[in-house]
N, C-alpha and C. Protein backbone atom coordinates (compact mmCIF):
# COMPACT_ATOMS: atom_id res chain seq x y z
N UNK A 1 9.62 16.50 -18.10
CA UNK A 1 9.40 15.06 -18.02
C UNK A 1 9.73 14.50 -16.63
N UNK A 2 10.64 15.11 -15.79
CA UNK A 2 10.94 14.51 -14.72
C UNK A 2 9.91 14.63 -13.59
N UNK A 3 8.72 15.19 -13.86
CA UNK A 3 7.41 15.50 -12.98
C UNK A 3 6.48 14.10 -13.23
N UNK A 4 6.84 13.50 -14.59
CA UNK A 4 6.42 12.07 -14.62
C UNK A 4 5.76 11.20 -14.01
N UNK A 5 6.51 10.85 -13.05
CA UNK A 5 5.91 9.75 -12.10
C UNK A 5 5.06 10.51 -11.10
N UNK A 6 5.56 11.43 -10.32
CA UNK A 6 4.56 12.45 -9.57
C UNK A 6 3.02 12.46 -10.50
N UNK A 7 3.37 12.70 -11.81
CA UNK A 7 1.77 13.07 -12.06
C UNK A 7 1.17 11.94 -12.16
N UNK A 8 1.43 10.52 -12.57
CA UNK A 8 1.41 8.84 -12.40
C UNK A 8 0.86 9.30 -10.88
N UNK A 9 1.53 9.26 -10.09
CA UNK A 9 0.97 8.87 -8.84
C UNK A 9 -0.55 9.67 -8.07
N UNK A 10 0.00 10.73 -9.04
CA UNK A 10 -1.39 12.01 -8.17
C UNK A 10 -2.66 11.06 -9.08
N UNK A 11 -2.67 10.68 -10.17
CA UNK A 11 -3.68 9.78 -11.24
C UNK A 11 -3.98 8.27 -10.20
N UNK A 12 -3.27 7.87 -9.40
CA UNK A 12 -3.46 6.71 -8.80
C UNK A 12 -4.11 7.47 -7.39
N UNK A 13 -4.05 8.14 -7.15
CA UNK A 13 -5.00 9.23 -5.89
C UNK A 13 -6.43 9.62 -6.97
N UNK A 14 -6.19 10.16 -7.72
CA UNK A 14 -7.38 10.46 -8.36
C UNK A 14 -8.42 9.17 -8.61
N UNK A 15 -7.87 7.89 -9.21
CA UNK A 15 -8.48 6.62 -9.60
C UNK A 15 -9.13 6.31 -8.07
N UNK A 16 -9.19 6.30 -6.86
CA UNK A 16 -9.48 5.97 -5.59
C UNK A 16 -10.71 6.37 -5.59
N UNK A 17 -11.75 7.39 -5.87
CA UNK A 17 -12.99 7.35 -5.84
C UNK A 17 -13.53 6.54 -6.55
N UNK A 18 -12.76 6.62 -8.04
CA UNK A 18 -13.92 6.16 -9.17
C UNK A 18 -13.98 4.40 -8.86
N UNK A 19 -12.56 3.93 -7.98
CA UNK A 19 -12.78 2.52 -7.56
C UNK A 19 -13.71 2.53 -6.47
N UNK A 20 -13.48 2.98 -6.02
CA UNK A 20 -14.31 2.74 -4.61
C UNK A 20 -16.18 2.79 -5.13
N UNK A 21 -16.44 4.19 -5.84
CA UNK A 21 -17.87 3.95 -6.37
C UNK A 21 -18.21 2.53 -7.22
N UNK A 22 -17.38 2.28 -8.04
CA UNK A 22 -17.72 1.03 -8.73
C UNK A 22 -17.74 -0.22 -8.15
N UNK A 23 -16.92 -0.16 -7.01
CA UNK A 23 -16.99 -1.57 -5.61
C UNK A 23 -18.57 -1.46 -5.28
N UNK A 24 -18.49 -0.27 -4.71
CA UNK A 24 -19.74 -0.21 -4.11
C UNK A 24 -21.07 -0.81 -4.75
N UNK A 25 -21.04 0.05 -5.92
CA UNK A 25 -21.97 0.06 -7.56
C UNK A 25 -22.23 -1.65 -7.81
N UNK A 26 -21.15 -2.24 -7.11
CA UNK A 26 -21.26 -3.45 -7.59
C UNK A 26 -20.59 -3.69 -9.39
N UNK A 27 -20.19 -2.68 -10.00
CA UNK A 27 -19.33 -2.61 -11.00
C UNK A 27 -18.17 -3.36 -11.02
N UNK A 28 -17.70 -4.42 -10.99
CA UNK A 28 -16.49 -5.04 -10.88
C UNK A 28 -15.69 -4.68 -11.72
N UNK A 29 -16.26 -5.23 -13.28
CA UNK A 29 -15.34 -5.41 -13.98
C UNK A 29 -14.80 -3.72 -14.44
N UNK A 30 -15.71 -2.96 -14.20
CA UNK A 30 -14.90 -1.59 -14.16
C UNK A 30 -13.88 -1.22 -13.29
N UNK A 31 -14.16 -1.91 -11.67
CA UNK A 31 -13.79 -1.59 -10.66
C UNK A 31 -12.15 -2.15 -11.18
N UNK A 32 -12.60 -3.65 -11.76
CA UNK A 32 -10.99 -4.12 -11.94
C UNK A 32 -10.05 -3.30 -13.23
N UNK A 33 -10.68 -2.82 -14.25
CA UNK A 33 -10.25 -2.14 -14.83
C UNK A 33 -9.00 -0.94 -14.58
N UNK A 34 -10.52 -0.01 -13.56
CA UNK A 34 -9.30 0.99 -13.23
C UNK A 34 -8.09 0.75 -11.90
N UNK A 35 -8.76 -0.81 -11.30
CA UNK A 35 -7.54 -1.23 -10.28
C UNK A 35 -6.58 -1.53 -10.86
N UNK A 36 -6.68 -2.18 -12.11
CA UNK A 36 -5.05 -2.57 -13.15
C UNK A 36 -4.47 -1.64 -13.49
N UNK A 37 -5.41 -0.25 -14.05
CA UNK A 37 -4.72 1.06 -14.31
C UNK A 37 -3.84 1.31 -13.21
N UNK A 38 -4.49 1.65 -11.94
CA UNK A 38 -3.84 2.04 -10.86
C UNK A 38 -2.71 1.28 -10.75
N UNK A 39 -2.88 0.23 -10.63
CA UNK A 39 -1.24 -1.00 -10.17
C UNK A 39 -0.46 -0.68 -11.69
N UNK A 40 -0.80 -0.64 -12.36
CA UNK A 40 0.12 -0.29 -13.40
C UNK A 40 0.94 1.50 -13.25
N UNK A 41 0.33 2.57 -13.08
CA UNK A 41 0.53 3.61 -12.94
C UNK A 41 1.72 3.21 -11.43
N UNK A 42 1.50 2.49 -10.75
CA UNK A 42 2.19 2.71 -9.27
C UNK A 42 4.01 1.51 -9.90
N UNK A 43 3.58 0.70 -10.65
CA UNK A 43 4.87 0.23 -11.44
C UNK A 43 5.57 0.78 -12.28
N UNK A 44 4.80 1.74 -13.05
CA UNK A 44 5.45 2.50 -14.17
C UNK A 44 6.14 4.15 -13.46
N UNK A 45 5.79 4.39 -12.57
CA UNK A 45 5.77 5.93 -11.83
C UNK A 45 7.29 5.28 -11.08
N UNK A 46 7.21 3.85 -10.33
CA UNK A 46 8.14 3.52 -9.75
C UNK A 46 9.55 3.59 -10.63
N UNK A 47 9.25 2.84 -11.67
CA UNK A 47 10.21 2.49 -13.27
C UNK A 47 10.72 3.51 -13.25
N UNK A 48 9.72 4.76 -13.62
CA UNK A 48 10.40 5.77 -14.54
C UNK A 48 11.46 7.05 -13.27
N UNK A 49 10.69 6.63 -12.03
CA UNK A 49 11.59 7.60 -11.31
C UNK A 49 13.29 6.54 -11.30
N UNK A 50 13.23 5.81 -11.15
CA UNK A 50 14.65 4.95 -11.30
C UNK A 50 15.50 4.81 -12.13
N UNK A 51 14.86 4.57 -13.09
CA UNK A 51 15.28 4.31 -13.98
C UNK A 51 16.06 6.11 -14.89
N UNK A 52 15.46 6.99 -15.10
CA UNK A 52 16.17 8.40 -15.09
C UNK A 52 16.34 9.02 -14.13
N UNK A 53 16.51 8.60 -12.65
CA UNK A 53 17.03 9.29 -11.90
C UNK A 53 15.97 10.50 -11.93
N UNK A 54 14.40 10.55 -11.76
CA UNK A 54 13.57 11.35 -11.64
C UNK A 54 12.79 11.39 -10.22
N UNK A 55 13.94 11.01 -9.38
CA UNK A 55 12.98 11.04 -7.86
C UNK A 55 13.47 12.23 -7.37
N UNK A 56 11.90 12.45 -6.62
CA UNK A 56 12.23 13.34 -5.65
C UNK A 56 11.65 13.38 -4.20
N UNK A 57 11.59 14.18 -3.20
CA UNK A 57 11.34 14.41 -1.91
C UNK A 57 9.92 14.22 -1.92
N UNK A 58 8.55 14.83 -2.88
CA UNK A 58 7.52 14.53 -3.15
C UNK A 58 7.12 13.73 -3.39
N UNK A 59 7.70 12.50 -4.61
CA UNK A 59 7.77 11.63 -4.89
C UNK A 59 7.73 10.19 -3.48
N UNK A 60 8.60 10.83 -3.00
CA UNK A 60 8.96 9.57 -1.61
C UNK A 60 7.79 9.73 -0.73
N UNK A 61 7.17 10.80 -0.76
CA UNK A 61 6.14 10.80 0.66
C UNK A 61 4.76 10.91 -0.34
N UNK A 62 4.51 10.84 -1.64
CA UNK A 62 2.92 10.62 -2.45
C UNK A 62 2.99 9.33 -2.41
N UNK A 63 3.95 8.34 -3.17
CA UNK A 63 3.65 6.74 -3.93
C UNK A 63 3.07 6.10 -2.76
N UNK A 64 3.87 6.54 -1.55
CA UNK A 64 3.20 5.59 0.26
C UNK A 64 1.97 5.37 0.00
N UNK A 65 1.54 6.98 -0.10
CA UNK A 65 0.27 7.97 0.50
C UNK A 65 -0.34 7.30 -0.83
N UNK A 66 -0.41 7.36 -1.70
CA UNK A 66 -1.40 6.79 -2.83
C UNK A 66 -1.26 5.23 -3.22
N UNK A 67 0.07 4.32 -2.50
CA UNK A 67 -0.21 3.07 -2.40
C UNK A 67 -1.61 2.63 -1.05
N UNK A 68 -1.44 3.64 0.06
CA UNK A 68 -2.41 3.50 1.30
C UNK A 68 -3.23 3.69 0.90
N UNK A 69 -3.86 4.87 0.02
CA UNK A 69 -5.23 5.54 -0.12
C UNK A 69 -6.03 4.29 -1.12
N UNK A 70 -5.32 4.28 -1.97
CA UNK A 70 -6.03 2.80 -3.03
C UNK A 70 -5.76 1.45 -1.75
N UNK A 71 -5.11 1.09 -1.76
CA UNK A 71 -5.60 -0.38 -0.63
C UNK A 71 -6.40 -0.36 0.22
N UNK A 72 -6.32 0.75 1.65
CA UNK A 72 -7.18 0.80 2.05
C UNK A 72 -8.78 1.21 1.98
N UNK A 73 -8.48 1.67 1.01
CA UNK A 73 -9.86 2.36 0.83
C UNK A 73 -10.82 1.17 -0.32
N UNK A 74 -9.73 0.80 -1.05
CA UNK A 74 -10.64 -0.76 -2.16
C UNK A 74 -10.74 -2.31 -0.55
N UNK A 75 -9.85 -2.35 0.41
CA UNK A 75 -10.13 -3.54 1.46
C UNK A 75 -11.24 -3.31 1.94
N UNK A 76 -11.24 -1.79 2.42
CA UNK A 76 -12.60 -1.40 3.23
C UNK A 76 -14.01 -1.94 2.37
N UNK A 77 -13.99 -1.43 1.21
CA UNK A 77 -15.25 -1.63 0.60
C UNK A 77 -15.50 -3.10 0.17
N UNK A 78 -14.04 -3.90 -0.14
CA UNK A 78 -14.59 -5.00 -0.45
C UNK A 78 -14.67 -5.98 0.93
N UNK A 79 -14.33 -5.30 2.35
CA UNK A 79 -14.90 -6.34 3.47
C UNK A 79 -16.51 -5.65 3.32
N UNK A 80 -16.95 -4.26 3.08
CA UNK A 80 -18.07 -4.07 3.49
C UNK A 80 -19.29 -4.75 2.49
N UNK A 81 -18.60 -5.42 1.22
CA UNK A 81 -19.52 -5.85 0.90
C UNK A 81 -19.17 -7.45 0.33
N UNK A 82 -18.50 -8.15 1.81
CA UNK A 82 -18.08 -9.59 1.67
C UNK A 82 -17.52 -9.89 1.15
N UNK A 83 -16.56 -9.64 0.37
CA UNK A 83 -15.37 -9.86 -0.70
C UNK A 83 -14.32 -10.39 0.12
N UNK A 84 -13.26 -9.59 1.23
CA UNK A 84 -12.75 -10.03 1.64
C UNK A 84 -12.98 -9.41 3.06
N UNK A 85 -12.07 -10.87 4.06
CA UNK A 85 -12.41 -10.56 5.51
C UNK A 85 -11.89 -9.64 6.05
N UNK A 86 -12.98 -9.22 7.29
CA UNK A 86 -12.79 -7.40 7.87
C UNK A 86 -11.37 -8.15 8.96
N UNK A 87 -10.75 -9.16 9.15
CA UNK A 87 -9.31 -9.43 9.78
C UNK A 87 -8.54 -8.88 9.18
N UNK A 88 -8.47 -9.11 7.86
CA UNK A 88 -7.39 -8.77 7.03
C UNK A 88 -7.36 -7.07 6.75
N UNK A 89 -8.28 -6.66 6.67
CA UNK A 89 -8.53 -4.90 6.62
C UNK A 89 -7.72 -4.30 7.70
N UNK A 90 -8.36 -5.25 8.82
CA UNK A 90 -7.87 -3.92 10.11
C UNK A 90 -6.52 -4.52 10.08
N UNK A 91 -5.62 -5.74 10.03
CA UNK A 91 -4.47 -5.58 9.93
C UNK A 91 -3.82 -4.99 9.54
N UNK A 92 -3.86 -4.77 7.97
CA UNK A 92 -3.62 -3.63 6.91
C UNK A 92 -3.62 -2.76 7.55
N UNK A 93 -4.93 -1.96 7.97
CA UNK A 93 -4.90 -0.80 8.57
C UNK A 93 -4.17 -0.30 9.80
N UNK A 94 -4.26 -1.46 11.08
CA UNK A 94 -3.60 -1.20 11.97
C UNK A 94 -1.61 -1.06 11.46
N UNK A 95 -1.79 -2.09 10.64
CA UNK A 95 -0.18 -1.90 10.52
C UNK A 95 0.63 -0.62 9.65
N UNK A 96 -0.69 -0.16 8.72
CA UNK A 96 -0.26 0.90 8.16
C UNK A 96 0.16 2.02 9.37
N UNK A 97 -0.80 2.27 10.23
CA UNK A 97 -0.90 3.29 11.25
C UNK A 97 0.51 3.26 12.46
N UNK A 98 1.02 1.84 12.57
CA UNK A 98 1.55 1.69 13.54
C UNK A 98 2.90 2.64 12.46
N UNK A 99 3.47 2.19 11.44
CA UNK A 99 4.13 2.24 10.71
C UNK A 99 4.23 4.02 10.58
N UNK A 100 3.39 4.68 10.41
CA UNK A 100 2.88 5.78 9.86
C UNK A 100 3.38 6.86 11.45
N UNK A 101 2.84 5.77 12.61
CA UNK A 101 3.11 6.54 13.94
C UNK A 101 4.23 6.44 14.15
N UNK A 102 4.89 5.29 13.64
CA UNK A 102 6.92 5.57 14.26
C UNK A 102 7.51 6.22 13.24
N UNK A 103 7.13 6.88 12.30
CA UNK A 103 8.24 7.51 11.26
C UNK A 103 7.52 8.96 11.66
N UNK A 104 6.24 9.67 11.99
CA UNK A 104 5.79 10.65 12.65
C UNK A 104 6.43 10.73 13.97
N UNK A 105 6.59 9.96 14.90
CA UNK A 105 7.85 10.44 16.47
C UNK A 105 8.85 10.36 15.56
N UNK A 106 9.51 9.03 15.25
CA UNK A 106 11.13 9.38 14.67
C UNK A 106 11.02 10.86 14.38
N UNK A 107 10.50 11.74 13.39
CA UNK A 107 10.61 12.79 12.75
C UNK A 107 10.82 14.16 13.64
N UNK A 108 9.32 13.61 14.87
CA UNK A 108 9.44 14.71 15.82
C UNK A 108 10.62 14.68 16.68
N UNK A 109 11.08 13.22 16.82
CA UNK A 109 11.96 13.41 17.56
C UNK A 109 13.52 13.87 16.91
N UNK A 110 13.99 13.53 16.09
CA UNK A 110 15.08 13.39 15.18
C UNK A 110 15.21 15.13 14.26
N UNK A 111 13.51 15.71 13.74
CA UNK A 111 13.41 16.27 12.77
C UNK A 111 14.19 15.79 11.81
N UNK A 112 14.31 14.29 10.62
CA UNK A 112 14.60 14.31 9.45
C UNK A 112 14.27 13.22 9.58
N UNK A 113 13.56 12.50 8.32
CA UNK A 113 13.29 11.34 8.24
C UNK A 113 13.25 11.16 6.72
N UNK A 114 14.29 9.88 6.52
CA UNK A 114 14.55 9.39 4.87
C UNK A 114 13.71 7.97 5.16
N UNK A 115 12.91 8.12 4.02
CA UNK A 115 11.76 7.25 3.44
C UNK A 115 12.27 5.85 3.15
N UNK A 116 12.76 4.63 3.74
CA UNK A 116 13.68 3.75 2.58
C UNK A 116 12.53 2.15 3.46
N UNK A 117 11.51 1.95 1.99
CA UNK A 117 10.88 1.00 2.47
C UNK A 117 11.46 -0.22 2.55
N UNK A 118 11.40 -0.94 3.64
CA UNK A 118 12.18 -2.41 3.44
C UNK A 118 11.64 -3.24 2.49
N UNK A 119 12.43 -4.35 2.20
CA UNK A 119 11.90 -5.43 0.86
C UNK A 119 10.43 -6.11 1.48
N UNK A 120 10.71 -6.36 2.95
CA UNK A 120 9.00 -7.06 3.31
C UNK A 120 8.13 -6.30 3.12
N UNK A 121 8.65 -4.62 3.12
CA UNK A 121 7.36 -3.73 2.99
C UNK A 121 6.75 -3.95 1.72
N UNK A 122 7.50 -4.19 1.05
CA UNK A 122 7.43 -3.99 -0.48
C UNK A 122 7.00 -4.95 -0.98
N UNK A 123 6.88 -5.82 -0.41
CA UNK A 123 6.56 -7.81 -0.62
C UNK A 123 4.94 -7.51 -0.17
N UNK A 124 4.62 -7.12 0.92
CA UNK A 124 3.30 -7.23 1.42
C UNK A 124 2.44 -5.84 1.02
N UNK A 125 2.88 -4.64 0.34
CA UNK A 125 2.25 -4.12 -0.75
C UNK A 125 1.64 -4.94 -2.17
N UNK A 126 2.87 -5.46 -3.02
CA UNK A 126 2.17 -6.27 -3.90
C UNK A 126 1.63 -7.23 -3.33
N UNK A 127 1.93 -7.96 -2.70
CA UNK A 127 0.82 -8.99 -1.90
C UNK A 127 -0.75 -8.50 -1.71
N UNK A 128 -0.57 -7.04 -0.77
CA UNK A 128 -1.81 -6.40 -1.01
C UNK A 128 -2.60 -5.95 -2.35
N UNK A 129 -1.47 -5.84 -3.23
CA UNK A 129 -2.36 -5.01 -4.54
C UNK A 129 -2.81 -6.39 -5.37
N UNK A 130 -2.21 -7.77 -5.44
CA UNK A 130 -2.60 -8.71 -5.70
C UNK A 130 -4.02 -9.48 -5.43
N UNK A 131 -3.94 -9.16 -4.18
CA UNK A 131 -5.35 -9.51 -3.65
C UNK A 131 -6.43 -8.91 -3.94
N UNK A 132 -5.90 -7.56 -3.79
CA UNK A 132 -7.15 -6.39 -4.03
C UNK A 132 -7.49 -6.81 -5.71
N UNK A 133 -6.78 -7.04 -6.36
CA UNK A 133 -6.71 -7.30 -8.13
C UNK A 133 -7.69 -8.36 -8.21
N UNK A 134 -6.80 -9.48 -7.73
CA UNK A 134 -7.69 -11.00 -7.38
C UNK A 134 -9.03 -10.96 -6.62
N UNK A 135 -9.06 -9.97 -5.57
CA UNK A 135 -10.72 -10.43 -4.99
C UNK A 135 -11.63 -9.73 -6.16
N UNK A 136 -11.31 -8.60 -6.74
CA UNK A 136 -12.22 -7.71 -7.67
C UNK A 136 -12.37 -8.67 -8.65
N UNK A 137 -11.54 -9.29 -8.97
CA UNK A 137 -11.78 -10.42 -10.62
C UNK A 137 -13.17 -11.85 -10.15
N UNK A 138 -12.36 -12.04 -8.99
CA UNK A 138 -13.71 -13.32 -8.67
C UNK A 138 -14.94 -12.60 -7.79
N UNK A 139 -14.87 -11.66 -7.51
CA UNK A 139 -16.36 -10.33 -7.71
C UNK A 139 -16.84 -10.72 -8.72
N UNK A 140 -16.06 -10.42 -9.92
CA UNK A 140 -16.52 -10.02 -11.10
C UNK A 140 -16.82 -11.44 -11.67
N UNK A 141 -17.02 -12.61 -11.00
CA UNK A 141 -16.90 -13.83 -11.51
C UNK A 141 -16.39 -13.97 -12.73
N UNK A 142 -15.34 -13.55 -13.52
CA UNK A 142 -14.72 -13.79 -14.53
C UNK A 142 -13.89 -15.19 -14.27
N UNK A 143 -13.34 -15.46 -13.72
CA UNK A 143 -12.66 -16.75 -13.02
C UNK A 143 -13.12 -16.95 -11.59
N UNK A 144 -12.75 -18.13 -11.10
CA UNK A 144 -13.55 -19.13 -10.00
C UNK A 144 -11.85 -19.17 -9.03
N UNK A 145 -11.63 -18.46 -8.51
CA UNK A 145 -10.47 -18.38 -7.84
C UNK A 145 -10.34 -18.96 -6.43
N UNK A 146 -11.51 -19.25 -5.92
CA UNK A 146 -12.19 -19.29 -4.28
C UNK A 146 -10.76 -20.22 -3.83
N UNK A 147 -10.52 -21.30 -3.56
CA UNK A 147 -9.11 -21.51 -2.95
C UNK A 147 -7.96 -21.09 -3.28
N UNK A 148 -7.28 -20.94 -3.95
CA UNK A 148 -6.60 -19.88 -4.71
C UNK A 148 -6.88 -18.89 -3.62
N UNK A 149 -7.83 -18.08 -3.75
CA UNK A 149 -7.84 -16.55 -3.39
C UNK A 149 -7.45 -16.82 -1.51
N UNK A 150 -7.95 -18.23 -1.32
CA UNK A 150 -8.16 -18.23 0.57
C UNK A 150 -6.63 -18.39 0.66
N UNK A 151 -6.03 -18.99 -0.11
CA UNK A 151 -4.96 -19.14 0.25
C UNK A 151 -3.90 -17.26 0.44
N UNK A 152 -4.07 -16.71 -0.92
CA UNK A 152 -3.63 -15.33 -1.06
C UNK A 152 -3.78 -14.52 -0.01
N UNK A 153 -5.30 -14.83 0.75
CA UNK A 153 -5.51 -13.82 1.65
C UNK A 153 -5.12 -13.99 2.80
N UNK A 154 -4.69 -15.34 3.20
CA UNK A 154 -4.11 -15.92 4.48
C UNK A 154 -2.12 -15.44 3.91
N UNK A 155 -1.85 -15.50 2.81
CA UNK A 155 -0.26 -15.16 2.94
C UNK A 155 -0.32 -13.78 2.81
N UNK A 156 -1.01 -12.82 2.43
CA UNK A 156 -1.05 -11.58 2.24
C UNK A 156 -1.29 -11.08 3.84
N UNK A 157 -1.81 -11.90 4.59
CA UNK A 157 -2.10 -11.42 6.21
C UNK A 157 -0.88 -11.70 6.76
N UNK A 158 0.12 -12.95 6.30
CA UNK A 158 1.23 -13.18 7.46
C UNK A 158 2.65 -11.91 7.24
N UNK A 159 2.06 -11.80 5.54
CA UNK A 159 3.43 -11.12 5.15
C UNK A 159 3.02 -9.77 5.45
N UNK A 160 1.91 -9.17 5.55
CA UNK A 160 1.42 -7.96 6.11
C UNK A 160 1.68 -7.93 7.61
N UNK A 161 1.42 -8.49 8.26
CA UNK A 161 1.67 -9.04 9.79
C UNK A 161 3.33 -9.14 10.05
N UNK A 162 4.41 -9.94 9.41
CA UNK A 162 5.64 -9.69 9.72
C UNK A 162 6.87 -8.25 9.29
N UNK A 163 5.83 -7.74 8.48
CA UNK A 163 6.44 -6.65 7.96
C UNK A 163 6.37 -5.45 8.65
N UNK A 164 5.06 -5.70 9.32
CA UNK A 164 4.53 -4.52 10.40
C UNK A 164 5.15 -4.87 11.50
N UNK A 165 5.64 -5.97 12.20
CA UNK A 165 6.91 -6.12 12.91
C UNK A 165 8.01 -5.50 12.53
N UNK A 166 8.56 -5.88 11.46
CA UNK A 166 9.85 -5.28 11.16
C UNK A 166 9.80 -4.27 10.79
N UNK A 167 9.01 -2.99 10.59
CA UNK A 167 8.67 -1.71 10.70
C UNK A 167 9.13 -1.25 12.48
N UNK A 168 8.54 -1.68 13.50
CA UNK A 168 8.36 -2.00 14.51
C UNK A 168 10.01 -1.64 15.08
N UNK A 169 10.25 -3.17 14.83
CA UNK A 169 11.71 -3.28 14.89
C UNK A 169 12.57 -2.14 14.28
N UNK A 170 12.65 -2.07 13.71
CA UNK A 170 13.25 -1.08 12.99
C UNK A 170 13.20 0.17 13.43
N UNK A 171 11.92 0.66 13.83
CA UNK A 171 11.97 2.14 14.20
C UNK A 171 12.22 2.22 15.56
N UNK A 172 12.28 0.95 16.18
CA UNK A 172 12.79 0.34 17.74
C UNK A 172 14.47 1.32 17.96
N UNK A 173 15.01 0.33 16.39
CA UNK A 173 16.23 0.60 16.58
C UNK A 173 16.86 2.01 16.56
N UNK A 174 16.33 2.65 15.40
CA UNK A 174 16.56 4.17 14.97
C UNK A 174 16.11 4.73 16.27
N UNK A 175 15.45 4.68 17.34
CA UNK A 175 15.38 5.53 18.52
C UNK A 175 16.13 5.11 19.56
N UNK A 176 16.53 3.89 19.47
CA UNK A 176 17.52 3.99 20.51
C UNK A 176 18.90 4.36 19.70
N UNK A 177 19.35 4.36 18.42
CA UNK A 177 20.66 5.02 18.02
C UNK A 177 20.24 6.42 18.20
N UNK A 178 19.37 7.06 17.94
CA UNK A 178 18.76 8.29 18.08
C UNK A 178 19.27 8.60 20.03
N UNK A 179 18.54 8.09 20.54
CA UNK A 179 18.51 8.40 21.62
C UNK A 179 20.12 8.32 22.25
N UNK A 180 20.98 7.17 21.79
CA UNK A 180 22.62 7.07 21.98
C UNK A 180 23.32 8.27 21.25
N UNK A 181 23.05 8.72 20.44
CA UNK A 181 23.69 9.78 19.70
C UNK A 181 23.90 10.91 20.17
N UNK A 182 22.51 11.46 21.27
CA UNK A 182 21.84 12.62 21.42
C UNK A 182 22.65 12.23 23.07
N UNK A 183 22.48 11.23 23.58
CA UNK A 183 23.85 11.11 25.14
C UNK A 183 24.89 11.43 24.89
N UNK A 184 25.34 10.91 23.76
CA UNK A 184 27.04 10.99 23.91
C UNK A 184 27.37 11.69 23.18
């Protein structure tokens, strides 16, 4: 049982095509379907590793990797087919990467790196999976969300935007204690 959430998460990697074809497909309400599965699988995988003390080293470096692979890959398709704006994508994206490039040097430089996402990270994930939820539903014209949603996508950009600072910051700091450690 303690493989649990690992197999939750490898299922939220697996769900990433079948969303992405149904964006495309123009399938919404499927698309939103298996996006709720997914956000549910990435809450419950989170739950259950915490909650019994079922985390592990795999665990810390998949949930990232399969929170990135579903966002970016459902933003991409829904800027490519006008859903939401290609600003907000490449932010996402750029900030994932910047993020992705200072814990890759920290590592090379340091060799060890512990995974511990900050609360903004974690704020502008659901922010992201919110949106991604919300633009697929007014796709799917099931509800009329249009201000509502402008608003979501403008706070989902600032809190994506200050978090990728404080990523920034942060891995600022760990190299210069890194680098003080390794002088003295």
């Amino acid at each position: 049982m303690h493989h649990l959430p690992n197999l939750l998460t490898c299922l939220r990697i697996v769900l990433v095509l079948p969303i992405v074809w149904a964006l495309l497909e123009r399938q919404f309400s499927s698309a939103l379907a298996l996006f709720a599965v997914a956000g549910v699988t990435d809450a419950l995988d989170g739950f259950l590793a915490r909650r019994f003390n079922w985390q592990s080293r795999l665990g810390a470096w998949l949930d990232p990797l399969a929170d990135k692979l579903l966002l970016v890959s459902s933003f991409i398709v829904l800027a490519v087919i006008e859903v939401l704006p290609w600003w907000l994508v490449l932010l996402v994206v750029i900030r994932d990467l910047v993020i992705t490039l200072g814990a890759a040097l920290y590592y090379w430089w340091r060799q060890q790196l512990r995974m511990q996402p900050l609360v903004l990270g974690k704020l502008s994930t659901l922010l992201q999976v919110l949106c991604g939820f919300f633009s697929i539903l007014q796709a799917a014209q099931l509800l009329q969300l249009t201000q509502w949603l402008s608003a979501l996508v403008y706070l989902t950009g600032a809190v994506t935007l200050f978090s990728g600072v404080a990523y920034v910051v942060l891995w600022s700091q760990k190299f210069i204690a890194t680098k003080a450690d390794r002088a003295g």
